[in-house]
Protein backbone atom coordinates (compact mmCIF):
# COMPACT_ATOMS: atom_id res chain seq x y z
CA UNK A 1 -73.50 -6.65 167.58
CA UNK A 2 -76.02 -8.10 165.55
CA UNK A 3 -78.91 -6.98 167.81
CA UNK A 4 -77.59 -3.22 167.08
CA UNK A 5 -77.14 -3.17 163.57
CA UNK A 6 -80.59 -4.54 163.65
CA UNK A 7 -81.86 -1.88 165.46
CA UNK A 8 -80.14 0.75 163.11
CA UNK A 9 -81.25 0.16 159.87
CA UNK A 10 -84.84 -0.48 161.72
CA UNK A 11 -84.98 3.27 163.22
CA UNK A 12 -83.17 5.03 159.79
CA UNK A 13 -85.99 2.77 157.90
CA UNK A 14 -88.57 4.42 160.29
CA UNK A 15 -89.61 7.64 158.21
CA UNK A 16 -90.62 9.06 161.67
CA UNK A 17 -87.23 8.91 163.39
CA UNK A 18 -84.81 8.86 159.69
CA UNK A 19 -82.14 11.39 159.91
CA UNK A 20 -80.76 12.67 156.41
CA UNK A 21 -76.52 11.89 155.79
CA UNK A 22 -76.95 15.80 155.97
CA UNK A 23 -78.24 15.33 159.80
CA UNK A 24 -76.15 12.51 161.43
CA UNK A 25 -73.09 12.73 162.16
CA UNK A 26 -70.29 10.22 161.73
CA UNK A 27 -69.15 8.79 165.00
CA UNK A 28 -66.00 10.00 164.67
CA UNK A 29 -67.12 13.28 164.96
CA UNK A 30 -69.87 12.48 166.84
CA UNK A 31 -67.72 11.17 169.77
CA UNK A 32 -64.23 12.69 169.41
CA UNK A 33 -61.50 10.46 171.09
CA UNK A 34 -58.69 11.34 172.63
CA UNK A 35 -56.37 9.88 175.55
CA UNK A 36 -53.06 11.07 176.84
CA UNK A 37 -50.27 9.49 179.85
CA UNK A 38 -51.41 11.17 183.24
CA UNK A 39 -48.22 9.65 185.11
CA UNK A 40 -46.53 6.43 184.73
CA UNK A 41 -49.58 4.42 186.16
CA UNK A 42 -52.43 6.17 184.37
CA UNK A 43 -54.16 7.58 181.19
CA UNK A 44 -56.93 9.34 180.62
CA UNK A 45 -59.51 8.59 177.73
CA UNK A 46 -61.38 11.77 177.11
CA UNK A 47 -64.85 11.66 174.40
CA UNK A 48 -66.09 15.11 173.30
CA UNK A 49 -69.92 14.47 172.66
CA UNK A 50 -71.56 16.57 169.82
CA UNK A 51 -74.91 18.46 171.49
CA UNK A 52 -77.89 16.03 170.76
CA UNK A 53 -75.68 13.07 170.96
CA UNK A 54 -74.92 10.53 174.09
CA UNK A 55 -72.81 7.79 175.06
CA UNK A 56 -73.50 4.77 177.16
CA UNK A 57 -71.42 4.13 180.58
CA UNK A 58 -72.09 0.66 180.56
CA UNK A 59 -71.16 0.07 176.50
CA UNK A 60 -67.32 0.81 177.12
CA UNK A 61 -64.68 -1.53 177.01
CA UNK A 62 -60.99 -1.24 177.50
CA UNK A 63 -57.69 -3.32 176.30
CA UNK A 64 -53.85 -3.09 175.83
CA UNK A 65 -52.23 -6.23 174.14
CA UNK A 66 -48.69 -4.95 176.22
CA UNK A 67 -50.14 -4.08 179.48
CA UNK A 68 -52.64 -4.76 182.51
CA UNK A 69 -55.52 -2.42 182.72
CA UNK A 70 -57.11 -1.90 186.16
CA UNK A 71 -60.61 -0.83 186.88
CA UNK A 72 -61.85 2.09 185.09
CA UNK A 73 -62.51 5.20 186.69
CA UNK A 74 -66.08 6.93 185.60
CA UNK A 75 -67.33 10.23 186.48
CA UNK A 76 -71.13 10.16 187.48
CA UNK A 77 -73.48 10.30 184.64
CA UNK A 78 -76.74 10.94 184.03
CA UNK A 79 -79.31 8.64 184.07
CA UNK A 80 -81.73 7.68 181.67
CA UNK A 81 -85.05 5.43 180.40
CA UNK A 82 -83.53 4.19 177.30
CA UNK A 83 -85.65 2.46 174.63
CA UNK A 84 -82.94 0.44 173.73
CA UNK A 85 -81.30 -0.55 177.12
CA UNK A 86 -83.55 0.40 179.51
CA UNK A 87 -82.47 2.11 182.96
CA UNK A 88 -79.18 3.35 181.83
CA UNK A 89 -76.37 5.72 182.62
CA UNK A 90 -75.41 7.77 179.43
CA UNK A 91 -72.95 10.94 179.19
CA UNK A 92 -73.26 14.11 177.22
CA UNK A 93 -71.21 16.82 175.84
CA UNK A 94 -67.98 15.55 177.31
CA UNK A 95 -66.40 12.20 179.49
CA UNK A 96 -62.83 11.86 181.10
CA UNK A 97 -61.87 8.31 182.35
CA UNK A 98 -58.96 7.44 184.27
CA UNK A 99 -57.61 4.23 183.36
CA UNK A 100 -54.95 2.17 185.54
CA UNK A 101 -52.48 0.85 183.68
CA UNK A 102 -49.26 -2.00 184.35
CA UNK A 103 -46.99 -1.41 181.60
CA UNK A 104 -43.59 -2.56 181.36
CA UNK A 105 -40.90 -0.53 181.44
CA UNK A 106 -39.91 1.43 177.89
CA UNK A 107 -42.83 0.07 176.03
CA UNK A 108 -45.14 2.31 174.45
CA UNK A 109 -48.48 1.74 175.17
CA UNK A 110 -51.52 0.44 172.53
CA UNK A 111 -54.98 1.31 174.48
CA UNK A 112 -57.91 0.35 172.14
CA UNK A 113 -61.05 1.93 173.27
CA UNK A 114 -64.61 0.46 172.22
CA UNK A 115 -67.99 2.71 173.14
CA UNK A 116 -71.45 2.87 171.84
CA UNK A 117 -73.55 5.78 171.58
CA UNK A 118 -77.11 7.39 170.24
CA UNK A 119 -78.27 10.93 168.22
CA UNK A 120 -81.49 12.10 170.30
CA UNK A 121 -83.36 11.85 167.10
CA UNK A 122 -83.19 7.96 167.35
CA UNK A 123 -80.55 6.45 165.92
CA UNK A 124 -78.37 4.32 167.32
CA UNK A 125 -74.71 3.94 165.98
CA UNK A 126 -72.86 0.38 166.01
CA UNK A 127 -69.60 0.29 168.92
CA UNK A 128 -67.02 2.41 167.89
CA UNK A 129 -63.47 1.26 168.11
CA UNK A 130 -60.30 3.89 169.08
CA UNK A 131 -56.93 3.97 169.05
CA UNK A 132 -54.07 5.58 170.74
CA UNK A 133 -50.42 5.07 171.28
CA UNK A 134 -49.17 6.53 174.39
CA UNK A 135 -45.72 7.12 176.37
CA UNK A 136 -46.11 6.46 179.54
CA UNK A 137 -44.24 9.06 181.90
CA UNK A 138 -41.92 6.55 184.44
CA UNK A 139 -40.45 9.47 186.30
CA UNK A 140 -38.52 8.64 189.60
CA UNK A 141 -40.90 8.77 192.12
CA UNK A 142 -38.93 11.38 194.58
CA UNK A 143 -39.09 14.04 190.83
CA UNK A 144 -40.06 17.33 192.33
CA UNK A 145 -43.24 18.52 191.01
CA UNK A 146 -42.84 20.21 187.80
CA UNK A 147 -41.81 24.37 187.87
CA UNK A 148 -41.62 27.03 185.80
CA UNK A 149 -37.89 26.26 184.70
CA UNK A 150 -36.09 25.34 181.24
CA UNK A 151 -34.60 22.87 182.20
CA UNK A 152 -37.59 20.75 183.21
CA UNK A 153 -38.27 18.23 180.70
CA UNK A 154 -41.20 17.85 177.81
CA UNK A 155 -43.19 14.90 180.06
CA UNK A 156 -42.82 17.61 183.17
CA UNK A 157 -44.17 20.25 181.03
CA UNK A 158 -46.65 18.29 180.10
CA UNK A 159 -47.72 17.46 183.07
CA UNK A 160 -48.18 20.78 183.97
CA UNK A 161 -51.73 21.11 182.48
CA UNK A 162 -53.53 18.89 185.22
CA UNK A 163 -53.87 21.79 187.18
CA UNK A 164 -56.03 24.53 186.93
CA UNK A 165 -56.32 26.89 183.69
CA UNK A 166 -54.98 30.06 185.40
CA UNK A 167 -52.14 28.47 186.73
CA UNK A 168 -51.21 26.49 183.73
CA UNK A 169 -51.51 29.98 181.48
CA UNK A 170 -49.34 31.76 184.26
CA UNK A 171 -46.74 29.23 184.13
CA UNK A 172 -46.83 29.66 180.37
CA UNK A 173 -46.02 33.55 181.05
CA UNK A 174 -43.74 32.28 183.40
CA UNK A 175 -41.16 30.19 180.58
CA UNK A 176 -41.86 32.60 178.16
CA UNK A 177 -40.66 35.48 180.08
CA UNK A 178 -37.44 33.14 180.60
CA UNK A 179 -37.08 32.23 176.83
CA UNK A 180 -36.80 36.16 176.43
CA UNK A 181 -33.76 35.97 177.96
CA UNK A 182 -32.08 33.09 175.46
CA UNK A 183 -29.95 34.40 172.35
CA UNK A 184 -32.40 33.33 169.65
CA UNK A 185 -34.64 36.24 170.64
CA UNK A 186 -32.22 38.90 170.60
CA UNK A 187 -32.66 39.71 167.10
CA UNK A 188 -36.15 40.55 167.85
CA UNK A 189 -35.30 43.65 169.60
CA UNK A 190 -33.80 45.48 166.18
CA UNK A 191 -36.78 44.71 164.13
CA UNK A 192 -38.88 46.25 166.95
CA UNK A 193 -36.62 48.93 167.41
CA UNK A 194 -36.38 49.49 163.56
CA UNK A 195 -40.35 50.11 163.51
CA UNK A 196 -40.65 52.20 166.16
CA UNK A 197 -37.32 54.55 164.54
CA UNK A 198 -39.52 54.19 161.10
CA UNK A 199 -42.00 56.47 162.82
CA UNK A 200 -39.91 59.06 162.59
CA UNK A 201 -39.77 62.42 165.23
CA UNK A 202 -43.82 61.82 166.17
CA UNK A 203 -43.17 59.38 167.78
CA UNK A 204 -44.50 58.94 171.56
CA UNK A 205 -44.73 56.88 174.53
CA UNK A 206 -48.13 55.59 173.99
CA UNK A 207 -47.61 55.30 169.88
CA UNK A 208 -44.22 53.23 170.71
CA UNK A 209 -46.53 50.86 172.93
CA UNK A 210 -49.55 50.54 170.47
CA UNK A 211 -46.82 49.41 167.79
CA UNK A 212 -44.96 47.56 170.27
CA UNK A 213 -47.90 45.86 171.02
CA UNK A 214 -49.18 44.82 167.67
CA UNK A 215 -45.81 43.06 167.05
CA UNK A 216 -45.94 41.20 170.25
CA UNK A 217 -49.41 40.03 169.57
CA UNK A 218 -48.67 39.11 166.32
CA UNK A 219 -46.00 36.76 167.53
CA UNK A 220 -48.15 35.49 170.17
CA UNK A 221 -50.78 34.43 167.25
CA UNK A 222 -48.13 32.86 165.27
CA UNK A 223 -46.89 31.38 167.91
CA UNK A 224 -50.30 29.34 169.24
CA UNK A 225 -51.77 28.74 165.32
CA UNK A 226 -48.25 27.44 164.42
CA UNK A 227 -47.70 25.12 167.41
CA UNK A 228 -51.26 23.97 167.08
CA UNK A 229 -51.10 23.08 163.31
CA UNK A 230 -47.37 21.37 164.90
CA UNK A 231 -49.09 19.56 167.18
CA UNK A 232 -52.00 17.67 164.43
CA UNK A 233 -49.25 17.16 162.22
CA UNK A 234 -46.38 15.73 164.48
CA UNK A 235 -44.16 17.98 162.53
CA UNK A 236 -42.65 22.23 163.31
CA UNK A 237 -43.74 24.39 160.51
CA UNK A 238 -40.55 26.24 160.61
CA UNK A 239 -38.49 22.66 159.68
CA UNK A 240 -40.29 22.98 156.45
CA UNK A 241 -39.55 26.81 156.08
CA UNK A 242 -35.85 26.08 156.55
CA UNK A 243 -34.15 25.82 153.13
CA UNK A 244 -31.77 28.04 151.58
CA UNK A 245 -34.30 29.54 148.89
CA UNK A 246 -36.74 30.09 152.00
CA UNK A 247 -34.16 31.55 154.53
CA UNK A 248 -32.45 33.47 151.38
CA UNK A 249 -36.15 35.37 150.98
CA UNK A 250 -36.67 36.02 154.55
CA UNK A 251 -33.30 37.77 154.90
CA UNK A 252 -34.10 39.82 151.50
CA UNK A 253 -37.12 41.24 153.97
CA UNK A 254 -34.72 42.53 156.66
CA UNK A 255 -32.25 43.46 154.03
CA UNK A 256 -35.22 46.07 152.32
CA UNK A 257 -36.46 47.00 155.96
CA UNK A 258 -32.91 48.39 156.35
CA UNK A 259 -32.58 50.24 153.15
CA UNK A 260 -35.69 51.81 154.12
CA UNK A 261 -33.89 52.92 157.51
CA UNK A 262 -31.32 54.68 155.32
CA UNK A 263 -33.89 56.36 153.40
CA UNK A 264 -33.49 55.32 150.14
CA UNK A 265 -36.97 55.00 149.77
CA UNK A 266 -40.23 55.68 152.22
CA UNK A 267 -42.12 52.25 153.79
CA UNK A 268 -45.05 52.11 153.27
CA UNK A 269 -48.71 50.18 152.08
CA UNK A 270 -49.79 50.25 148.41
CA UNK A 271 -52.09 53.60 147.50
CA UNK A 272 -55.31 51.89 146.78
CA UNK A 273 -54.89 50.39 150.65
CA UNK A 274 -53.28 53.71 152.44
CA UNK A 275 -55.43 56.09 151.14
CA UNK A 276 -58.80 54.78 152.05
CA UNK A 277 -57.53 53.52 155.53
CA UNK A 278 -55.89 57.49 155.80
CA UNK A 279 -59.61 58.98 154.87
CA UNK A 280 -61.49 56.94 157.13
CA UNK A 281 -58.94 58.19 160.04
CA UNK A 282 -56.09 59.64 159.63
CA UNK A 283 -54.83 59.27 163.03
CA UNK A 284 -56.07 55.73 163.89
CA UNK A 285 -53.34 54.49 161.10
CA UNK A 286 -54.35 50.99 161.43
CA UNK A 287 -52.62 50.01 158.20
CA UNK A 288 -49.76 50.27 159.95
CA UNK A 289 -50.48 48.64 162.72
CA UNK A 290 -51.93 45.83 160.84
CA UNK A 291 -48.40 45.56 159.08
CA UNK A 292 -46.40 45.70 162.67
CA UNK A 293 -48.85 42.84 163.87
CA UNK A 294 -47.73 41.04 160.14
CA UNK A 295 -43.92 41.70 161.06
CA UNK A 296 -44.74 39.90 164.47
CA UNK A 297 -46.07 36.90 162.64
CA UNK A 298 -43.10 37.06 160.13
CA UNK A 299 -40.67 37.27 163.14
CA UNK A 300 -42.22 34.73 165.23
CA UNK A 301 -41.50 32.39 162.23
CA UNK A 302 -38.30 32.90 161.26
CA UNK A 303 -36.60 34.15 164.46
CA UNK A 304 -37.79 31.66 167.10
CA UNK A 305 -36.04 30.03 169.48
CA UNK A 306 -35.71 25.98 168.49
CA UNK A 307 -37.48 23.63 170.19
CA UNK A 308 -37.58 24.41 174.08
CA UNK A 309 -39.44 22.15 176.85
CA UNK A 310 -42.30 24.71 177.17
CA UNK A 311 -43.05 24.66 173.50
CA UNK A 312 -42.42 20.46 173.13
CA UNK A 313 -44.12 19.89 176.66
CA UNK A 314 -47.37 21.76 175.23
CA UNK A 315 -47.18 20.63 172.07
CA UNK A 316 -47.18 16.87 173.12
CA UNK A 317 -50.20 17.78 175.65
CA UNK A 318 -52.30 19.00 172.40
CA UNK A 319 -50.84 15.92 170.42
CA UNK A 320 -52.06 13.80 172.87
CA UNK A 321 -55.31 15.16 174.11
CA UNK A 322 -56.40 17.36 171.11
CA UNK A 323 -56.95 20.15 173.70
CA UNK A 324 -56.73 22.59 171.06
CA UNK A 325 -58.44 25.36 173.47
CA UNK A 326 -55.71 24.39 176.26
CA UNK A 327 -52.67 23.92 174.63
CA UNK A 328 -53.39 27.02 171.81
CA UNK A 329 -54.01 29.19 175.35
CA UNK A 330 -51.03 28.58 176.58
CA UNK A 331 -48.71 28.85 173.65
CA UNK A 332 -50.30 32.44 173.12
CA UNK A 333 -49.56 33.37 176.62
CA UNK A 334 -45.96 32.11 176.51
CA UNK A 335 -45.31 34.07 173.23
CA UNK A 336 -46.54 37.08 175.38
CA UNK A 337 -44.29 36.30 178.33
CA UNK A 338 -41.44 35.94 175.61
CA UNK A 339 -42.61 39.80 174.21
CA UNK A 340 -43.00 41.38 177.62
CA UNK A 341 -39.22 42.31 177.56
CA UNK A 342 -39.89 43.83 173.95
CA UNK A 343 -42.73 45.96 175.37
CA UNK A 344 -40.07 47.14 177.43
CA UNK A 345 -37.61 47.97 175.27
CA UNK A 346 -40.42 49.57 172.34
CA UNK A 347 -41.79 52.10 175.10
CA UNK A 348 -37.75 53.08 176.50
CA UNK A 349 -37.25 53.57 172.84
CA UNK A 350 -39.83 55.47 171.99
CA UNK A 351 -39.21 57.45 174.97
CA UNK A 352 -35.49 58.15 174.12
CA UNK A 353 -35.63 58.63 170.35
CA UNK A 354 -35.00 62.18 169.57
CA UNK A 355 -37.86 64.17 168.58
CA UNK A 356 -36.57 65.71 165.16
CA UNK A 357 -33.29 66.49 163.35
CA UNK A 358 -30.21 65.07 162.20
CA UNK A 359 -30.22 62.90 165.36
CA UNK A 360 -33.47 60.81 163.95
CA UNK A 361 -31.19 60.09 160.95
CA UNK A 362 -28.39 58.82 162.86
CA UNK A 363 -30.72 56.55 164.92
CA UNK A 364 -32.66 55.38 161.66
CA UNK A 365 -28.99 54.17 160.20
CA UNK A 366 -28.18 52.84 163.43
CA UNK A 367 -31.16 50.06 163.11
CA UNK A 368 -31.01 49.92 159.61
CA UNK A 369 -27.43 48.75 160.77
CA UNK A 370 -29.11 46.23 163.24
CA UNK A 371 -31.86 44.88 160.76
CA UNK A 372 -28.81 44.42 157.96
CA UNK A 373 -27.22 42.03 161.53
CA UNK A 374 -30.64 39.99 161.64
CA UNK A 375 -30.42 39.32 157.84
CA UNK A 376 -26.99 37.61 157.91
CA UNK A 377 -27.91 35.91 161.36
CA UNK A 378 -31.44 34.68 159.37
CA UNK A 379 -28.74 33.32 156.18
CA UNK A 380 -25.65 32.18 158.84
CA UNK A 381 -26.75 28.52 158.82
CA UNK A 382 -25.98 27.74 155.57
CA UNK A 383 -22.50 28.90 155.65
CA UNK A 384 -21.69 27.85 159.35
CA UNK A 385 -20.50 24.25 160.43
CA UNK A 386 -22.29 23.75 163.96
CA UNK A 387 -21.18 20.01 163.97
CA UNK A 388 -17.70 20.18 165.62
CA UNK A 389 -15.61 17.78 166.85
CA UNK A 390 -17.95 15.82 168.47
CA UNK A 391 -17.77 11.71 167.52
CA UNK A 392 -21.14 10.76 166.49
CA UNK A 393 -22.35 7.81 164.57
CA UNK A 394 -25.00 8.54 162.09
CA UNK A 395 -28.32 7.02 161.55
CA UNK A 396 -30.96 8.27 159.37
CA UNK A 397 -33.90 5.69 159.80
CA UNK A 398 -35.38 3.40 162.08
CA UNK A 399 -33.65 0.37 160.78
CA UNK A 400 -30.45 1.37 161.35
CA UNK A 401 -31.26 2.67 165.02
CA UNK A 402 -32.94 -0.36 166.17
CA UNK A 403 -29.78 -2.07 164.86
CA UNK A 404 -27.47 0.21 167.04
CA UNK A 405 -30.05 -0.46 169.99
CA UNK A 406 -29.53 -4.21 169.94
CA UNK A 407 -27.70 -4.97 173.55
CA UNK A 408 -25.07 -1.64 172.96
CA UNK A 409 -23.31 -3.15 176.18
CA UNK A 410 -23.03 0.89 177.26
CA UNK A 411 -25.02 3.69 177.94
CA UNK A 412 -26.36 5.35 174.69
CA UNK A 413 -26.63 8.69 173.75
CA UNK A 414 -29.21 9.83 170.68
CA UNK A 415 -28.95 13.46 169.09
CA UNK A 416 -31.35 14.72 167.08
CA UNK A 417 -29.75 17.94 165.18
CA UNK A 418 -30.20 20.00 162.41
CA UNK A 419 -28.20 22.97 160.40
CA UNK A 420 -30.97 25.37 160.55
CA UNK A 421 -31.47 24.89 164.72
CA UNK A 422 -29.40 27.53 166.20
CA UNK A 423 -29.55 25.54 170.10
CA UNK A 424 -28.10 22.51 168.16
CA UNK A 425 -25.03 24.85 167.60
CA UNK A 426 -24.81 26.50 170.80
CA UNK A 427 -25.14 22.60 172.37
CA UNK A 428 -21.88 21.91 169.98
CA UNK A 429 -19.94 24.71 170.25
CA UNK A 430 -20.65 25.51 174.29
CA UNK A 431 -21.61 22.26 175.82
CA UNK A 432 -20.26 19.35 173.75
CA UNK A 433 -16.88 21.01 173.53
CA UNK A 434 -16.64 21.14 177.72
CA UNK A 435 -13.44 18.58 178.40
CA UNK A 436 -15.79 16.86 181.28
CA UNK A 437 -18.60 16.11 179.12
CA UNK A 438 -15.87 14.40 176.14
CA UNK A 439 -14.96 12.65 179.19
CA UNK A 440 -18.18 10.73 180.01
CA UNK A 441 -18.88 10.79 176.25
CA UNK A 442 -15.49 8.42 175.65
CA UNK A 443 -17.82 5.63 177.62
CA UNK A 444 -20.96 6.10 175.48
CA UNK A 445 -22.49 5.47 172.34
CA UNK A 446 -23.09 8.62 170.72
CA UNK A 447 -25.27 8.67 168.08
CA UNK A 448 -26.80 11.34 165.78
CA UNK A 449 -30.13 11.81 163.64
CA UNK A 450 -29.21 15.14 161.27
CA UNK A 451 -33.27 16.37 160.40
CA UNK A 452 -31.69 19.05 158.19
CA UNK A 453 -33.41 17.63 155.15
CA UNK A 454 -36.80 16.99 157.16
CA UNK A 455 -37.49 13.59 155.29
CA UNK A 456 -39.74 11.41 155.73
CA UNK A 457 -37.80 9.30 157.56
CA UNK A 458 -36.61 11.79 159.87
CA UNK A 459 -40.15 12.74 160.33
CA UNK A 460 -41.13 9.21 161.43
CA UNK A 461 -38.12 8.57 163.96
CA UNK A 462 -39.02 12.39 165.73
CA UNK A 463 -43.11 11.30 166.07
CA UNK A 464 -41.89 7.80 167.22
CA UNK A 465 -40.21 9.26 170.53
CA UNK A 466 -42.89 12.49 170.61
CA UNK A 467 -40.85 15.16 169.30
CA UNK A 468 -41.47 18.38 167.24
CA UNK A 469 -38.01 18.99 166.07
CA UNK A 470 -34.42 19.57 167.36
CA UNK A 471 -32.33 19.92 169.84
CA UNK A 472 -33.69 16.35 171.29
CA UNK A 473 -31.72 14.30 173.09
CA UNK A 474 -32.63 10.83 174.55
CA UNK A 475 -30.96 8.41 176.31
CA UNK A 476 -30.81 4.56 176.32
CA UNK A 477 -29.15 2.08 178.65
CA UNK A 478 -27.02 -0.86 178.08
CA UNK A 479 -29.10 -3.22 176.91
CA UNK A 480 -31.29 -0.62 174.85
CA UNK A 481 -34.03 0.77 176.52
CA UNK A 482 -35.11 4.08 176.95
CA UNK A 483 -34.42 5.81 179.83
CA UNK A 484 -37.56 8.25 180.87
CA UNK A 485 -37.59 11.40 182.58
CA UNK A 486 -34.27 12.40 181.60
CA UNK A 487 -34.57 13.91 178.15
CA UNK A 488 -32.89 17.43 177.09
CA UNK A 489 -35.24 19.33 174.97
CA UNK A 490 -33.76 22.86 174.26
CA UNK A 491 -30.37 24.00 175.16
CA UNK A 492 -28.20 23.23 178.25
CA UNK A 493 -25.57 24.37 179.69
CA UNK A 494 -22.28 22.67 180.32
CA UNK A 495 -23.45 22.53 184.26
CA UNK A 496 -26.63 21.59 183.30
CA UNK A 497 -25.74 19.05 180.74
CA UNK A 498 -23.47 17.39 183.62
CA UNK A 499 -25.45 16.91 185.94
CA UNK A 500 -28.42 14.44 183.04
CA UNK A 501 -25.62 12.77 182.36
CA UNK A 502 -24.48 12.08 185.94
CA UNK A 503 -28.01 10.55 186.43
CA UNK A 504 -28.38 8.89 182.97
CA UNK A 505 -25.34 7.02 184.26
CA UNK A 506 -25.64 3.60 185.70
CA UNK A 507 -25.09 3.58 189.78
């Protein structure tokens, strides 16, 4: 250590080989750590290496407090006549390690990761220390391989992205095509529906798919920027967007998209925007499609499904890995699987609306009807009680969790809910209310973190078991520990919801 720091302030005293603060990077940014849980028995410890900077092969140094490490795995590097070292092997641009790891069972993983590396102009920086936690995936060992399905679980999702970028995006396509299908989107189909019947009789085939297609691209933007920015912060953006004030506005929007649809007044952008945009080409109107792609972003925000394993799986790969190229990719192509269906249904429509007269008024009223629906489905959680009869205890911090997970003596059941998350309610009202799930939940412990309020204690208990928001449920044996691989994220059926439980339960 003392050798480099010699050597440092040596070369930055050196006017030939100085580099200004404006110049040299920090380290951090220099080398940009990352690792993430391959499988139960592995991570992988990933550097991103600025262009004119290098690290050293032989500088690195691994260690876990809770765990044994095994012998690092190194890709080949390149080697080099360093000044400093001699004959060395150094890396550039980017290096992925795999690193064995013996770890018990349930404990999350502290990897601290020391490496050393040099700017081409001279300087040489002093070891650099990193740190991750990590949850180590302890699947059963005869778990299928992981499948476009929604009922595979965040860790399987996750998973997912060791394999190659074209089939990772198609899988992507693949759930969101199926989240299409899941009530929370339906009351996308009005609002598209309700643009294309603002168009009025001109309306065509291929002006129905150019709007359509805005709004679904739109949504598909929202979508990846959104999960991204949910991934950095361990947090979902549209937890923070839930209030009453917020949700009150949103619904406002539908409620003067429908008043336009029963022509009280005409939709459309400010003068000092339309007119200019209408002189340079008055057929391109690309001030309105600029505002469809806006409703997509709007809708994508306030009408989205809660949190489904696709969406949690890839957000915990970019949490993890800070893949941002990766995991952005393949939200955007899942928010285009989920608007493939609205394509669909914006091209039938435009293909069926009548082409003038009385009829174009009927069909205007008739979505104005439908957006006036979305409104009071956007408002419904604050009036509606989603909590039934189900017996849970509460706990609303890490205290008084780790005091319920002292030697329960049963198996253990944790909820994570929330007003504002519509699966929550459909879990309560479709699956929790089944008489042979209250049956196996009269020999559990069942209890229940409400996020509604999105403090910041609720914050901390969803990062500290690697979730984004609710419906989360995680499960805990008798004397407390996690049990891994069998986590619902999203909504199950009362089938489904069996058949976890059946294999949560002790044989």
């Amino acid at each position: 250590m003392t050798r480099f720091l010699l050597l440092w302030f040596a070369l930055a005293a050196s006017p030939a080989l100085a580099a200004s603060p404006q110049e040299l990077l920090e380290p951090e940014q220099a080398f940009r750590f990352s690792a993430r849980a391959l499988d139960g028995n592995a991570v992988e410890v990933r550097f991103a290496i600025a262009d004119g900077y290098y690290l050293y092969r032989e500088r690195f140094k691994f260690a876990a407090g809770n765990a044994r490490l095994g012998k690092p795995e190194f890709p080949a590097g390149v080697r080099k006549k360093d000044q400093f070292f001699g004959d060395t092997e150094t890396y550039r641009k980017e290096v992925r390690i795999r690193l064995p790891v013996e770890a018990g069972a349930g404990d999350p993983l502290k990897l601290v990761v020391t490496s050393q590396g040099c700017a081409d102009i001279g300087v040489c920086y002093v070891p650099m220390e990193s740190t991750a936690m990590l949850r180590l995936a302890s699947l059963p060992l005869e778990a299928p391989p992981a499948r476009v399905s929604l009922s595979a679980s965040d860790v399987d999702v996750a998973a997912m992205f060791r394999g190659s970028t074209w089939l990772v995006l198609a899988s992507f396509l693949g759930f969101g095509l199926l989240l299409a299908f899941t009530p929370c989107m339906l009351p996308m189909i009005p609002i598209l529906s309700g643009i294309i019947a603002g168009e009025g009789s001109s309306v065509n085939k291929k002006r129905a798919f150019a709007l359509s297609s805005f709004y679904v691209l739109g949504m598909a933007v929202a979508y990846a920027l959104a999960g991204v920015a949910a991934a950095y912060s361990g947090s979902l953006i549209a937890a923070s967007l839930q209030n009453a004030w917020v949700l009150t506005g949103f619904a406002l929007v539908f409620v003067l998209l429908a008043l336009s649809m029963f022509g009280l007044y005409q939709l459309q952008l400010p003068g000092f925007l339309r007119h200019p945009l209408s002189a340079a080409h008055h057929r391109l109107r690309g001030g309105k499609l600029a505002s469809v792609a806006g409703m997509g972003v709007l809708s994508a925000i306030i009408v989205s499904p809660c949190v489904a394993a696709p969406l949690a799986g890839a957000l915990l790969y970019i949490s993890q890995t800070r893949d941002v190229a990766l995991g952005g990719s393949a939200l955007f192509a899942m928010a285009l699987g989920m608007g493939i269906p609205l394509l669909a249904i914006g091209v039938s429509g435009g293909a069926l609306l009548p082409r003038a007269g009385r009829w174009m008024n009927v069909v205007n009223k008739f979505f104005g009807v439908l957006l006036l629906a979305v409104a009071a489905w956007i408002v419904s959680p604050l009036f509606l009680d989603g909590k039934g009869d189900t017996k849970f205890v509460r706990v609303d911090n890490a205290a008084e969790l780790d005091a319920r997970l002292v030697a329960p003596g049963k198996l253990v059941m944790l909820d994570f809910y929330a007003d504002w998350c519509v699966s929550c309610k459909e879990m309560e009202a479709f699956t929790f209310s089944d008489a042979r799930v209250k049956a196996k939940f009269d020999r559990m412990l069942l209890l229940q973190v409400d996020v509604t309020a999105n403090t910041a204690e609720h914050k901390a208990l969803l990062q500290r078991f690697a979730l984004f928001g609710p419906p989360g449920i995680i499960f805990f044996d008798a004397q407390g520990r996690e049990l891994r691989g069998l986590r619902v994220i999203g909504y199950q059926n009362a089938e489904r919801f069996l058949k976890t439980l059946e294999l949560a339960e002790p044989s």
